[in-house]
PDB file of N, CA and C in Angstrom:
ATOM      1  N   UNK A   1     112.737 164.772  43.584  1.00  0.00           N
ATOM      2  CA  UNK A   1     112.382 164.149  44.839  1.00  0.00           C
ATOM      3  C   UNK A   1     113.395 164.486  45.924  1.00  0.00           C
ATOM      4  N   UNK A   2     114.359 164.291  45.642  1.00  0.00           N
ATOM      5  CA  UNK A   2     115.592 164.834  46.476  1.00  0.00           C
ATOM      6  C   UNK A   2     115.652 166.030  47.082  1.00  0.00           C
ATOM      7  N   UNK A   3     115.293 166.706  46.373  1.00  0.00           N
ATOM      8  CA  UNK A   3     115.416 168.596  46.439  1.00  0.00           C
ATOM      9  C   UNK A   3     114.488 168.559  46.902  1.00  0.00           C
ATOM     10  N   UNK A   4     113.133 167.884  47.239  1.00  0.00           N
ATOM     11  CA  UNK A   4     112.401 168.527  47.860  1.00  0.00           C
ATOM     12  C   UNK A   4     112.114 167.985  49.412  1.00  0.00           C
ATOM     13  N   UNK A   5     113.308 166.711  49.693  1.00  0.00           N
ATOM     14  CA  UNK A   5     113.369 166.111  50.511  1.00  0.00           C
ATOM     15  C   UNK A   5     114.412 166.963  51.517  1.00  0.00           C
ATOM     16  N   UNK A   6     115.771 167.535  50.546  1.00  0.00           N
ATOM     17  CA  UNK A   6     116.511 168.077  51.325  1.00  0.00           C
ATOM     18  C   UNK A   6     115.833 169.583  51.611  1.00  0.00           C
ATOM     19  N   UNK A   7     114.888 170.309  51.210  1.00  0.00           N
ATOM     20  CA  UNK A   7     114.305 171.681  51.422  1.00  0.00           C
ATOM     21  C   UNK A   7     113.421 171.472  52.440  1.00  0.00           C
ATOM     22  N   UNK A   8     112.985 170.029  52.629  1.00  0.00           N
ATOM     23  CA  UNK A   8     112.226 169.909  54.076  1.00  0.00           C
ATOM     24  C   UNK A   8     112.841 169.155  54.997  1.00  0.00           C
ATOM     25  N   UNK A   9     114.522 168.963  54.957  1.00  0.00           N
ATOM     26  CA  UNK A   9     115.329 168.641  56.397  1.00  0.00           C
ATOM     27  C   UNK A   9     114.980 169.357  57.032  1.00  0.00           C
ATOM     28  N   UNK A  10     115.393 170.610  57.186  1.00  0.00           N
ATOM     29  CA  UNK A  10     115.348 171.524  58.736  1.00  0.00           C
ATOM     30  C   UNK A  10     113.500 171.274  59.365  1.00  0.00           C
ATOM     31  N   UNK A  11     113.186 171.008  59.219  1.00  0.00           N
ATOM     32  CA  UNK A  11     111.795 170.672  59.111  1.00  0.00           C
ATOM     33  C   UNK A  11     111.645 169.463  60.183  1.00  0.00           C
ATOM     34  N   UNK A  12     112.094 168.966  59.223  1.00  0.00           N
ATOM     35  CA  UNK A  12     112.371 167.272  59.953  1.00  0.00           C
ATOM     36  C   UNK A  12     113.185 167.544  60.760  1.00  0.00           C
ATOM     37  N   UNK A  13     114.158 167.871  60.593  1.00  0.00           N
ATOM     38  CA  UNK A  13     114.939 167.629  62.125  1.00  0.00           C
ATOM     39  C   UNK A  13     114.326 168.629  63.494  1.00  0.00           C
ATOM     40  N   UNK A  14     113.668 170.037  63.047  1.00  0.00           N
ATOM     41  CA  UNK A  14     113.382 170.257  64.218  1.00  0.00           C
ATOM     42  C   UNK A  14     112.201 169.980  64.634  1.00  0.00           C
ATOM     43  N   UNK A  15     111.334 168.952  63.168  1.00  0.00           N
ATOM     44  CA  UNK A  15     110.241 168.108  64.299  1.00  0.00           C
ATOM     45  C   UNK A  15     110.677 166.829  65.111  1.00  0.00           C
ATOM     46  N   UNK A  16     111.495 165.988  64.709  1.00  0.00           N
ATOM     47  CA  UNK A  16     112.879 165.347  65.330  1.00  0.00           C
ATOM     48  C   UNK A  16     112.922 165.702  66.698  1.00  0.00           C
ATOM     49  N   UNK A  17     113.177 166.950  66.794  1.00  0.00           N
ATOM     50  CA  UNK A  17     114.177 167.407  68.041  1.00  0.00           C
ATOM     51  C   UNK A  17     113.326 168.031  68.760  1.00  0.00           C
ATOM     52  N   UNK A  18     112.274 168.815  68.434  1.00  0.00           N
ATOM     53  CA  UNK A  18     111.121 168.873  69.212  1.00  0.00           C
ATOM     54  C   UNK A  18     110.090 167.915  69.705  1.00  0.00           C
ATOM     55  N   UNK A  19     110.290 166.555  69.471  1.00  0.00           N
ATOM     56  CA  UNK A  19     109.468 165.635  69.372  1.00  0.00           C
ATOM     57  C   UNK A  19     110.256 164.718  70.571  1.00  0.00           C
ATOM     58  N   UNK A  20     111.184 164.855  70.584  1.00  0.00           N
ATOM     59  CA  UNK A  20     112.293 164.407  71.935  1.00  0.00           C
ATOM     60  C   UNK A  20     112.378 165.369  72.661  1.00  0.00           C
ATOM     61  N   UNK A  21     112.222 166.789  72.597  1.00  0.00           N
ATOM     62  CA  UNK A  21     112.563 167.693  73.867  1.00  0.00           C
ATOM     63  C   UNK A  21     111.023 167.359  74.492  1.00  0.00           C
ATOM     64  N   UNK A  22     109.643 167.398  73.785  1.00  0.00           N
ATOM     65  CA  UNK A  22     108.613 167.003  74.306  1.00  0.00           C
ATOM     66  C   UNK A  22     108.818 165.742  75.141  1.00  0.00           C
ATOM     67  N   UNK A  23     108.933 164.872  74.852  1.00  0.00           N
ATOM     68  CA  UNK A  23     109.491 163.646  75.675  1.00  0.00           C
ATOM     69  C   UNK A  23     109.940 163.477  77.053  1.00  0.00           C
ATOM     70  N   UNK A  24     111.264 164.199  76.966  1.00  0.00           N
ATOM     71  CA  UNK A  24     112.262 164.522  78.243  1.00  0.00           C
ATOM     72  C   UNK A  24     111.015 165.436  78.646  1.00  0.00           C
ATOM     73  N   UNK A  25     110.609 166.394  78.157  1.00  0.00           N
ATOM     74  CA  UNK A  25     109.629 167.573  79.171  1.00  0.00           C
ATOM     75  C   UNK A  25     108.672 166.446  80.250  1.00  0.00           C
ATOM     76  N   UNK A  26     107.689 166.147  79.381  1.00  0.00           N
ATOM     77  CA  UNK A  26     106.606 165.085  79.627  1.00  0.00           C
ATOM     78  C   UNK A  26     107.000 163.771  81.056  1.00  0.00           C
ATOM     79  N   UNK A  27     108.403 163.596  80.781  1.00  0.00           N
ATOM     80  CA  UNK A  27     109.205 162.466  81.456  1.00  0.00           C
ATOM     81  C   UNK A  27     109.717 163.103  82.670  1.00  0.00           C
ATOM     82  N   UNK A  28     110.192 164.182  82.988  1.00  0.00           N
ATOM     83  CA  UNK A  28     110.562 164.809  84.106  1.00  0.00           C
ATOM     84  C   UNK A  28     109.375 165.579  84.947  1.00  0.00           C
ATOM     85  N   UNK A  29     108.327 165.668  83.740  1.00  0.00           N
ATOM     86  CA  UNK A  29     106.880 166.661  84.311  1.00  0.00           C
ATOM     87  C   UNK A  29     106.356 165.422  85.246  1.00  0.00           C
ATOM     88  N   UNK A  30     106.839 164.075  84.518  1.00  0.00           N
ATOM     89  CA  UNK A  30     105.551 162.957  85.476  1.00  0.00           C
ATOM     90  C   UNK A  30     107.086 162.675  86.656  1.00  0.00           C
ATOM     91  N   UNK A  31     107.993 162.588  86.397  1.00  0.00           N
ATOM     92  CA  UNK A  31     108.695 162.225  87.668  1.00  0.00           C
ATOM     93  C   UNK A  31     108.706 163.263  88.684  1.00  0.00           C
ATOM     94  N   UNK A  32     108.329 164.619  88.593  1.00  0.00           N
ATOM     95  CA  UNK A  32     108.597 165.589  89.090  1.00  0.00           C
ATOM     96  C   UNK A  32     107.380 165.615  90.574  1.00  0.00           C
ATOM     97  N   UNK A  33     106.310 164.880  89.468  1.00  0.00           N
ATOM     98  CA  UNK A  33     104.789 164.945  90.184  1.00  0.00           C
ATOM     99  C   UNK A  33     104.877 163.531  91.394  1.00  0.00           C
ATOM    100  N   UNK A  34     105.694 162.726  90.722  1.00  0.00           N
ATOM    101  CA  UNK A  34     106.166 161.349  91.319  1.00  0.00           C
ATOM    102  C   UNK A  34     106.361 161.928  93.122  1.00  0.00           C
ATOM    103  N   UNK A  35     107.376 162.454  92.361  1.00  0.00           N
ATOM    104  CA  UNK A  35     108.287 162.878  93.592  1.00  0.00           C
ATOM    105  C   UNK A  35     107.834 163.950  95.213  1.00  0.00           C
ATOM    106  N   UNK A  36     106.969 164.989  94.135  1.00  0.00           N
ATOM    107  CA  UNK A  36     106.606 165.502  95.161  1.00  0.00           C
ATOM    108  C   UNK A  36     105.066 165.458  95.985  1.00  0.00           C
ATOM    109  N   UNK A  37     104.502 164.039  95.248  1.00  0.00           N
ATOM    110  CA  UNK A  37     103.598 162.889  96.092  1.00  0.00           C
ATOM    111  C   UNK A  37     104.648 162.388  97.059  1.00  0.00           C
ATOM    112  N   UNK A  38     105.335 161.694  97.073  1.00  0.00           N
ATOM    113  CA  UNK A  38     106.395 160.900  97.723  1.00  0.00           C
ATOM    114  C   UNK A  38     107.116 161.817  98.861  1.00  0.00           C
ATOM    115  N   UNK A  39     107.354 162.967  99.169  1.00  0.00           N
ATOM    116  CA  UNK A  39     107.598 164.294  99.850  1.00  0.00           C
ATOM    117  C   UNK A  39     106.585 164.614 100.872  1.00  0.00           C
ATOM    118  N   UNK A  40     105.330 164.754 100.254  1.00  0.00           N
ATOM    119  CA  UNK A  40     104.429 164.840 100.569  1.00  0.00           C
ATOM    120  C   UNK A  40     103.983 163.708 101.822  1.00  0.00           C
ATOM    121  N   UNK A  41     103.673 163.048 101.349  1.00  0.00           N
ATOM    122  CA  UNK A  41     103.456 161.205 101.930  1.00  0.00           C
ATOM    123  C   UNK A  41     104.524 161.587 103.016  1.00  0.00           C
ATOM    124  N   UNK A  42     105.917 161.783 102.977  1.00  0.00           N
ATOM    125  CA  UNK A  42     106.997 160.928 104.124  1.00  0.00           C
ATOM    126  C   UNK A  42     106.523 162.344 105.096  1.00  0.00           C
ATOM    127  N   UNK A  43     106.397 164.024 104.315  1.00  0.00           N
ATOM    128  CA  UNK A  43     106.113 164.855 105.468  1.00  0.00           C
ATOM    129  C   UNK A  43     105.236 164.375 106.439  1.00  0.00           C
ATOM    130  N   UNK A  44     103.675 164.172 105.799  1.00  0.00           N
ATOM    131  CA  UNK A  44     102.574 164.196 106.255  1.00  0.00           C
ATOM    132  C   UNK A  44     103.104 162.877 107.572  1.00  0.00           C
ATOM    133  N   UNK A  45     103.379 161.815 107.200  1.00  0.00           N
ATOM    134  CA  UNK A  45     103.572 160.914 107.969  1.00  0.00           C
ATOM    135  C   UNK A  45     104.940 161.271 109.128  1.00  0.00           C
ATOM    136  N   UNK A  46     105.816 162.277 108.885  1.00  0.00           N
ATOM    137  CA  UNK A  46     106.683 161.949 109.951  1.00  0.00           C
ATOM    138  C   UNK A  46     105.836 163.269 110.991  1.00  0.00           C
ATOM    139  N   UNK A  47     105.239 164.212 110.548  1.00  0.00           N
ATOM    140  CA  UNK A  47     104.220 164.406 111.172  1.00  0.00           C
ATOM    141  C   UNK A  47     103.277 164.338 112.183  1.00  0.00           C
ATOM    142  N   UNK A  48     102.402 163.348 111.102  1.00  0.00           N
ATOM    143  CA  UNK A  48     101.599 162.501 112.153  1.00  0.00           C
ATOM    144  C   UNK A  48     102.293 161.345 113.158  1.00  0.00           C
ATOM    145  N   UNK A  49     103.545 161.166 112.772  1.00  0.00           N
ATOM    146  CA  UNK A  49     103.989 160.255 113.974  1.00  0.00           C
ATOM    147  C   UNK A  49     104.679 161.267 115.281  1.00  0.00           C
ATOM    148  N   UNK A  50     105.432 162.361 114.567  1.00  0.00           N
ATOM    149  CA  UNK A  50     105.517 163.384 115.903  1.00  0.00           C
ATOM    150  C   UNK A  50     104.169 163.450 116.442  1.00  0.00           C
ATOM    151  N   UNK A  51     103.245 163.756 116.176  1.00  0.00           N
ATOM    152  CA  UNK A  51     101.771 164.332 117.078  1.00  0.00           C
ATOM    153  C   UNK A  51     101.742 163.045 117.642  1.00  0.00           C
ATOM    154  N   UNK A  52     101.111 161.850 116.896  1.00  0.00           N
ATOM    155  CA  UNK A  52     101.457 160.946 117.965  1.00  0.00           C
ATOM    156  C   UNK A  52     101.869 160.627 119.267  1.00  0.00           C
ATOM    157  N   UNK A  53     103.489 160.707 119.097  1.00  0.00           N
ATOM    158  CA  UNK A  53     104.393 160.805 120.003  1.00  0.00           C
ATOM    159  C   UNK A  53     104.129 161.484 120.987  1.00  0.00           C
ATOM    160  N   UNK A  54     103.760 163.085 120.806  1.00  0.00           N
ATOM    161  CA  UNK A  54     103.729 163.595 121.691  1.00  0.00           C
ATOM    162  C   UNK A  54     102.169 163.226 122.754  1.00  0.00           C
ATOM    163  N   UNK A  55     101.062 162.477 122.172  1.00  0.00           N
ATOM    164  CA  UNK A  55      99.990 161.975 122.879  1.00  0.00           C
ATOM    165  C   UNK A  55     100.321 160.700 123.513  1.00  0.00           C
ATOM    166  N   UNK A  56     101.390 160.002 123.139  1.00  0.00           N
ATOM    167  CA  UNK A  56     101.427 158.328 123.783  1.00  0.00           C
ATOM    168  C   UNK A  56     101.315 158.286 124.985  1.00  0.00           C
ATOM    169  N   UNK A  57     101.512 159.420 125.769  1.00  0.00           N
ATOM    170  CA  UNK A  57     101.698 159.171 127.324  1.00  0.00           C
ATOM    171  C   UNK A  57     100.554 159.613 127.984  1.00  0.00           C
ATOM    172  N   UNK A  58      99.888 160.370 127.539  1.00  0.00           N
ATOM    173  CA  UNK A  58      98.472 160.730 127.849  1.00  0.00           C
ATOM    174  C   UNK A  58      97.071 159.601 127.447  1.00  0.00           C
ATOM    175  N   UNK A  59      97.661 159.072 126.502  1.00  0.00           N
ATOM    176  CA  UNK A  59      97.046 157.701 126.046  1.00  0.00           C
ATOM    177  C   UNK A  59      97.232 156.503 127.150  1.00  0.00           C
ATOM    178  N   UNK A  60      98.201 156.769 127.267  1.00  0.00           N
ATOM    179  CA  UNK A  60      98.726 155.295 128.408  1.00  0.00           C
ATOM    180  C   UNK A  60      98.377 155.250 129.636  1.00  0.00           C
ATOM    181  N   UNK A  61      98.218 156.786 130.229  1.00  0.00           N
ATOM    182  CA  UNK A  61      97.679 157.116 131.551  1.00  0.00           C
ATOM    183  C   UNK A  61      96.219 156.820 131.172  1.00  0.00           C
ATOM    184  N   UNK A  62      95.527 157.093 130.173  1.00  0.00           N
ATOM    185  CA  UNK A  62      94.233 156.543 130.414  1.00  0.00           C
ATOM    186  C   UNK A  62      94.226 155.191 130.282  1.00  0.00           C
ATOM    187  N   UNK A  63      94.927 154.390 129.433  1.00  0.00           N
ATOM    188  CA  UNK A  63      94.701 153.201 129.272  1.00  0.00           C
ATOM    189  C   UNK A  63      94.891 152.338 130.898  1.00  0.00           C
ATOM    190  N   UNK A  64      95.961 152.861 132.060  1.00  0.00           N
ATOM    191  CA  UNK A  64      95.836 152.557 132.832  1.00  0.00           C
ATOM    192  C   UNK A  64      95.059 153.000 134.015  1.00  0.00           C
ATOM    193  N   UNK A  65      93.926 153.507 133.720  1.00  0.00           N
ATOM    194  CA  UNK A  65      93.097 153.866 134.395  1.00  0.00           C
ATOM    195  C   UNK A  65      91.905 153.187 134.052  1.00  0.00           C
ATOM    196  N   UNK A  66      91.915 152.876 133.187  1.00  0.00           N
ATOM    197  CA  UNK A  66      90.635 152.080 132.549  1.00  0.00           C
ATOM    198  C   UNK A  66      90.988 151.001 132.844  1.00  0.00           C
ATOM    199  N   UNK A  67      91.834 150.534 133.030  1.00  0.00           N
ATOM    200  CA  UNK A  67      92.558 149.073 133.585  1.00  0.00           C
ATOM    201  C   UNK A  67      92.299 148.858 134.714  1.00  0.00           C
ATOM    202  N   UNK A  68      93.060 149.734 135.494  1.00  0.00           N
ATOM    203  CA  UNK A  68      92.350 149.815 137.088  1.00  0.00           C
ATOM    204  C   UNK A  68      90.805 149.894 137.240  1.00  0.00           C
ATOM    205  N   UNK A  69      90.740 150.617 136.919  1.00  0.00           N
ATOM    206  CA  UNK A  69      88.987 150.636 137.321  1.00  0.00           C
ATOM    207  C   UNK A  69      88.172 150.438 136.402  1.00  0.00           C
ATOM    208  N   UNK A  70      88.541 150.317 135.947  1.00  0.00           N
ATOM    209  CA  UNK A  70      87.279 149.178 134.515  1.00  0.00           C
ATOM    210  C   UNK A  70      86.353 149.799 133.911  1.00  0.00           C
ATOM    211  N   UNK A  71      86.847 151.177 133.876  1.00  0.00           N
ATOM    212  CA  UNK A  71      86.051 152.687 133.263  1.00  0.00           C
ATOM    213  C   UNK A  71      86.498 153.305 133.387  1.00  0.00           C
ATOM    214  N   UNK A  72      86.240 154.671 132.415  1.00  0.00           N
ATOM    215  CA  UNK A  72      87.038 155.667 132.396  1.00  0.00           C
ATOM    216  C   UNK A  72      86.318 156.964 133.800  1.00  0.00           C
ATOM    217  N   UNK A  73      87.075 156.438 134.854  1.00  0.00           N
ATOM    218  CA  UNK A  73      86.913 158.096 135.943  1.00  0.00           C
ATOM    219  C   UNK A  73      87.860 158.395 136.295  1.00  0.00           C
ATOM    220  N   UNK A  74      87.601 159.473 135.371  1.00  0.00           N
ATOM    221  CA  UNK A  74      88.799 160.356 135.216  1.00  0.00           C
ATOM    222  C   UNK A  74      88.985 161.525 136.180  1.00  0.00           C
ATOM    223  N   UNK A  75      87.799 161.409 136.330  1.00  0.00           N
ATOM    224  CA  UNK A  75      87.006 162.927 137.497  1.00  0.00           C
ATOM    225  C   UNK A  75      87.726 162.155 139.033  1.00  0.00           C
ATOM    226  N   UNK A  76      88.189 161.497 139.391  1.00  0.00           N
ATOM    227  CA  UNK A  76      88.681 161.329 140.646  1.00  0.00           C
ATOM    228  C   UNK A  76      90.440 161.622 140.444  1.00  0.00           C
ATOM    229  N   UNK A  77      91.079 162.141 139.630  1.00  0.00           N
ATOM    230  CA  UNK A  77      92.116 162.714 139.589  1.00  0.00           C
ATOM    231  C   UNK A  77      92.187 163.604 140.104  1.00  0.00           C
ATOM    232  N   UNK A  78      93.031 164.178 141.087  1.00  0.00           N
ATOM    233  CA  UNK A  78      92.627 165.513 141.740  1.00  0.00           C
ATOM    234  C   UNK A  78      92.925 166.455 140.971  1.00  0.00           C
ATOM    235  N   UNK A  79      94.117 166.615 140.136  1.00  0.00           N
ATOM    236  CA  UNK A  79      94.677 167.594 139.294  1.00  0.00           C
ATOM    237  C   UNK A  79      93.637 168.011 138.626  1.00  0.00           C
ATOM    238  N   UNK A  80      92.875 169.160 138.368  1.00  0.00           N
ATOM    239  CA  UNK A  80      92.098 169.364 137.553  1.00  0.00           C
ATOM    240  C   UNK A  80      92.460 169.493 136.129  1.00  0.00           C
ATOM    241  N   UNK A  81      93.927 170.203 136.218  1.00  0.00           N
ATOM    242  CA  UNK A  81      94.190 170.951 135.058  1.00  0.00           C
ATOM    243  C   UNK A  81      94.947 169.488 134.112  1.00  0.00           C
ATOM    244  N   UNK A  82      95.331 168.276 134.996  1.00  0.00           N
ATOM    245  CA  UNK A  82      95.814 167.339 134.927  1.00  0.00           C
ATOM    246  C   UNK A  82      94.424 166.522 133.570  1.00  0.00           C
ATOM    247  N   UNK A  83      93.515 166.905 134.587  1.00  0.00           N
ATOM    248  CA  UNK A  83      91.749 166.095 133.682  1.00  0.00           C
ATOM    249  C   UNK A  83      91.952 167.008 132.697  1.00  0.00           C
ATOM    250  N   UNK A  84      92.155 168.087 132.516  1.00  0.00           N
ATOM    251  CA  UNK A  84      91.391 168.844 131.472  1.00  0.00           C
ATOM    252  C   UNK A  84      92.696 168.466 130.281  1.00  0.00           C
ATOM    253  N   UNK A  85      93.789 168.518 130.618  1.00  0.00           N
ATOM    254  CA  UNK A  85      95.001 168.050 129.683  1.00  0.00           C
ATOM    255  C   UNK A  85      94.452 166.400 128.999  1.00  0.00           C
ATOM    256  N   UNK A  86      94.369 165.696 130.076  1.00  0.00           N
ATOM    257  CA  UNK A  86      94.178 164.211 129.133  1.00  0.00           C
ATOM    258  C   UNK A  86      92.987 164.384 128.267  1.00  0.00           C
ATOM    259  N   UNK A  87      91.913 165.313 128.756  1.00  0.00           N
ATOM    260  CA  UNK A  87      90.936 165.703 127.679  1.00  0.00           C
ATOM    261  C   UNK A  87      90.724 166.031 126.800  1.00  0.00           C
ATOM    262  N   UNK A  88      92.116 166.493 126.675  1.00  0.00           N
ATOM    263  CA  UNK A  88      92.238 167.695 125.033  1.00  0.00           C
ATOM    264  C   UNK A  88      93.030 166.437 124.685  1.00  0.00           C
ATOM    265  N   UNK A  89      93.786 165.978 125.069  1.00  0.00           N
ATOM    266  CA  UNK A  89      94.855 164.883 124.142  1.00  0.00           C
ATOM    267  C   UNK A  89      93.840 164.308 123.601  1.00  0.00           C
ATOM    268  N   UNK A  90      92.818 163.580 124.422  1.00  0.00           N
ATOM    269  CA  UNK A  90      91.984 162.229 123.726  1.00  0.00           C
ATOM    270  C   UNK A  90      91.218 163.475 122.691  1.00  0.00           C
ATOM    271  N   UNK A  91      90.741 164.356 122.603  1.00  0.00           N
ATOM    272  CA  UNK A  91      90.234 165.175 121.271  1.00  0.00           C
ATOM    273  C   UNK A  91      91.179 165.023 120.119  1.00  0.00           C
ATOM    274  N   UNK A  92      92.183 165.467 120.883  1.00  0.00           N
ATOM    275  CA  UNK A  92      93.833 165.992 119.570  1.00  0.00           C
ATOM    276  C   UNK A  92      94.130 164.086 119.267  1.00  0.00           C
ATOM    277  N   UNK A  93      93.685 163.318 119.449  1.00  0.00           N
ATOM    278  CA  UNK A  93      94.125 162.148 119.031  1.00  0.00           C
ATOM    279  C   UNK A  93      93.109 161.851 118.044  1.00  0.00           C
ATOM    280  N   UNK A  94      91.902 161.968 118.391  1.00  0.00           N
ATOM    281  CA  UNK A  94      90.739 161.930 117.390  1.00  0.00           C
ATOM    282  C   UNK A  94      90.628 162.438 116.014  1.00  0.00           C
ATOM    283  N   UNK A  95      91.349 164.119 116.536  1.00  0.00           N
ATOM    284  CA  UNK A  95      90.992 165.102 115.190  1.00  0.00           C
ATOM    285  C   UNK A  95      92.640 164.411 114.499  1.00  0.00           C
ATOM    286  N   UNK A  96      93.384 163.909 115.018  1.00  0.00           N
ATOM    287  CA  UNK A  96      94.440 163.367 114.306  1.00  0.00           C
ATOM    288  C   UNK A  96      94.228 162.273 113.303  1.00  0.00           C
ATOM    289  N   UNK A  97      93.500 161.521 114.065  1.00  0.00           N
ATOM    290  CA  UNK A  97      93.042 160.353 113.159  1.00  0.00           C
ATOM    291  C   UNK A  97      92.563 160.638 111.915  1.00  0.00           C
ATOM    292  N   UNK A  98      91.440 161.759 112.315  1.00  0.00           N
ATOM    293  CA  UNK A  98      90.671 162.178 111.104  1.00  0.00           C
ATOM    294  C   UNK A  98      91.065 162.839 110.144  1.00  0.00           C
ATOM    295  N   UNK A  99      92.501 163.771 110.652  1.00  0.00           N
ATOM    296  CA  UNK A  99      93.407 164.533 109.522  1.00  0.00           C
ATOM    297  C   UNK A  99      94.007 163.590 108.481  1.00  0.00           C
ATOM    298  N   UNK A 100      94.900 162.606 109.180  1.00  0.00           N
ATOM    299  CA  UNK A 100      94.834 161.244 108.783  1.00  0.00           C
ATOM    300  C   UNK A 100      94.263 160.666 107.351  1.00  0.00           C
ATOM    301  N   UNK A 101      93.144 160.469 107.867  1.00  0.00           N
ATOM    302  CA  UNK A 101      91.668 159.536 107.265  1.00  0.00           C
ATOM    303  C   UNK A 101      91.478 160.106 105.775  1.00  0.00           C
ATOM    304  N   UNK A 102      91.596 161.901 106.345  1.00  0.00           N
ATOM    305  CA  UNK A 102      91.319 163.026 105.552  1.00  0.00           C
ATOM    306  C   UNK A 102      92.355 162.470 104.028  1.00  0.00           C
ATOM    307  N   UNK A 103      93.150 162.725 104.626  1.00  0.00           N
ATOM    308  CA  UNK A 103      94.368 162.983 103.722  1.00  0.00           C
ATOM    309  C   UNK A 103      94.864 161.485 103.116  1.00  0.00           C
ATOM    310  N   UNK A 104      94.279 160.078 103.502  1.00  0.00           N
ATOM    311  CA  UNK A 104      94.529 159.084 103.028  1.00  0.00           C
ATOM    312  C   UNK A 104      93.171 159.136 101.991  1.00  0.00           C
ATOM    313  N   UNK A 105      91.591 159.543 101.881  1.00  0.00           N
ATOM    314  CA  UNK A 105      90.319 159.430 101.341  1.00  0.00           C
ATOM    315  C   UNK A 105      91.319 160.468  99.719  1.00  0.00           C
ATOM    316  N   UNK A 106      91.979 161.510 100.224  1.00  0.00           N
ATOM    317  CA  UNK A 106      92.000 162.700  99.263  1.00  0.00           C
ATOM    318  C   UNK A 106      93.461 161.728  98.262  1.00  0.00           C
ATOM    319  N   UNK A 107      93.855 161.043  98.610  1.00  0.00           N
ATOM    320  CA  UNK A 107      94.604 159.942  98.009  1.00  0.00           C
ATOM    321  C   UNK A 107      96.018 160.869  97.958  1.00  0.00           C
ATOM    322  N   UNK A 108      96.197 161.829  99.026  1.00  0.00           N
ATOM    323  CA  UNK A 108      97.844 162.248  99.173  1.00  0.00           C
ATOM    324  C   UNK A 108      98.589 161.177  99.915  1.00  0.00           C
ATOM    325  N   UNK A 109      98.127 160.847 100.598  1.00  0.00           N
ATOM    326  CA  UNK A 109      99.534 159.953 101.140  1.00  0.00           C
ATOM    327  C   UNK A 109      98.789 158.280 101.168  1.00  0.00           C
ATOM    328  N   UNK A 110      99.582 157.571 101.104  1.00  0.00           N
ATOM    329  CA  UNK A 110      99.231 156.335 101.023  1.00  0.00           C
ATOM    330  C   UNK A 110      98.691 155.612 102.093  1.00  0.00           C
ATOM    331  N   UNK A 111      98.143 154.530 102.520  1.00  0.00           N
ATOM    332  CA  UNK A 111      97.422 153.806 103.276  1.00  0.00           C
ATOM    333  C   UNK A 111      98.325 153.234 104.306  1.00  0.00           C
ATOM    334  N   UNK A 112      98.375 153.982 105.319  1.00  0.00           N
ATOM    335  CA  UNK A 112      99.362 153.203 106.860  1.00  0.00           C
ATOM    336  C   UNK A 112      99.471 152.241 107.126  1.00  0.00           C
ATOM    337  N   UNK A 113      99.897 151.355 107.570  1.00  0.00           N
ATOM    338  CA  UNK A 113      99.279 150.352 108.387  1.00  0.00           C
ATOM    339  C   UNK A 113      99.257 150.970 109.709  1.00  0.00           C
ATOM    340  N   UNK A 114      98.356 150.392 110.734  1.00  0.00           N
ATOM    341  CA  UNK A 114      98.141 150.540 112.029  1.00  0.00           C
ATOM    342  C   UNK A 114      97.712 149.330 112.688  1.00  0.00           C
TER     343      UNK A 114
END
């Protein structure tokens, strides 16, 4: 019994030791995935808060225009190129949202608050 216990150590130990290197593999494979969700998430979001940023003021000029006049006419701005800029922002704020939306439905980054 002995002899045939010690002729199948090396056996045992390197199912032993393969049975723990699987482990650590498995354990760093899921923290690894952890992590670069979590990477992911803070990019996407510092991101979307630069784009943001760079629309807040084009946002605010409409918001005070809609304030003043209790609708959006925008067409009495004389600047044309001035209208056509707040125009593309309010698009680029939209398709932002939806990149957003996109990427919170596809379950990469987690749920904002807003």
């Amino acid at each position: 019994m002995w002899e045939c216990i010690v002729e199948l150590m090396p056996a045992i130990v390197a199912l032993i030791v393969g049975g723990f290197g699987l482990i650590i593999t498995l354990f760093f494979q899921l923290s690894q995935k952890a992590f670069a969700k979590d990477r992911l998430n803070k990019d996407l979001f510092s991101e979307f808060n630069a784009r943001y940023d760079r629309l807040n003021n084009s946002l605010v000029i409409i918001e005070d225009y809609y304030k003043e006049f209790n609708s959006f006419k925008l067409l009495e701005i004389e600047d044309k190129k001035r209208y056509l800029k707040l125009r593309q922002d309010v698009i680029d704020f939209f398709n932002l949202c939806a990149e957003e939306y996109y990427w919170q439905q596809k379950n990469k980054i987690d749920a904002m608050s807003t």
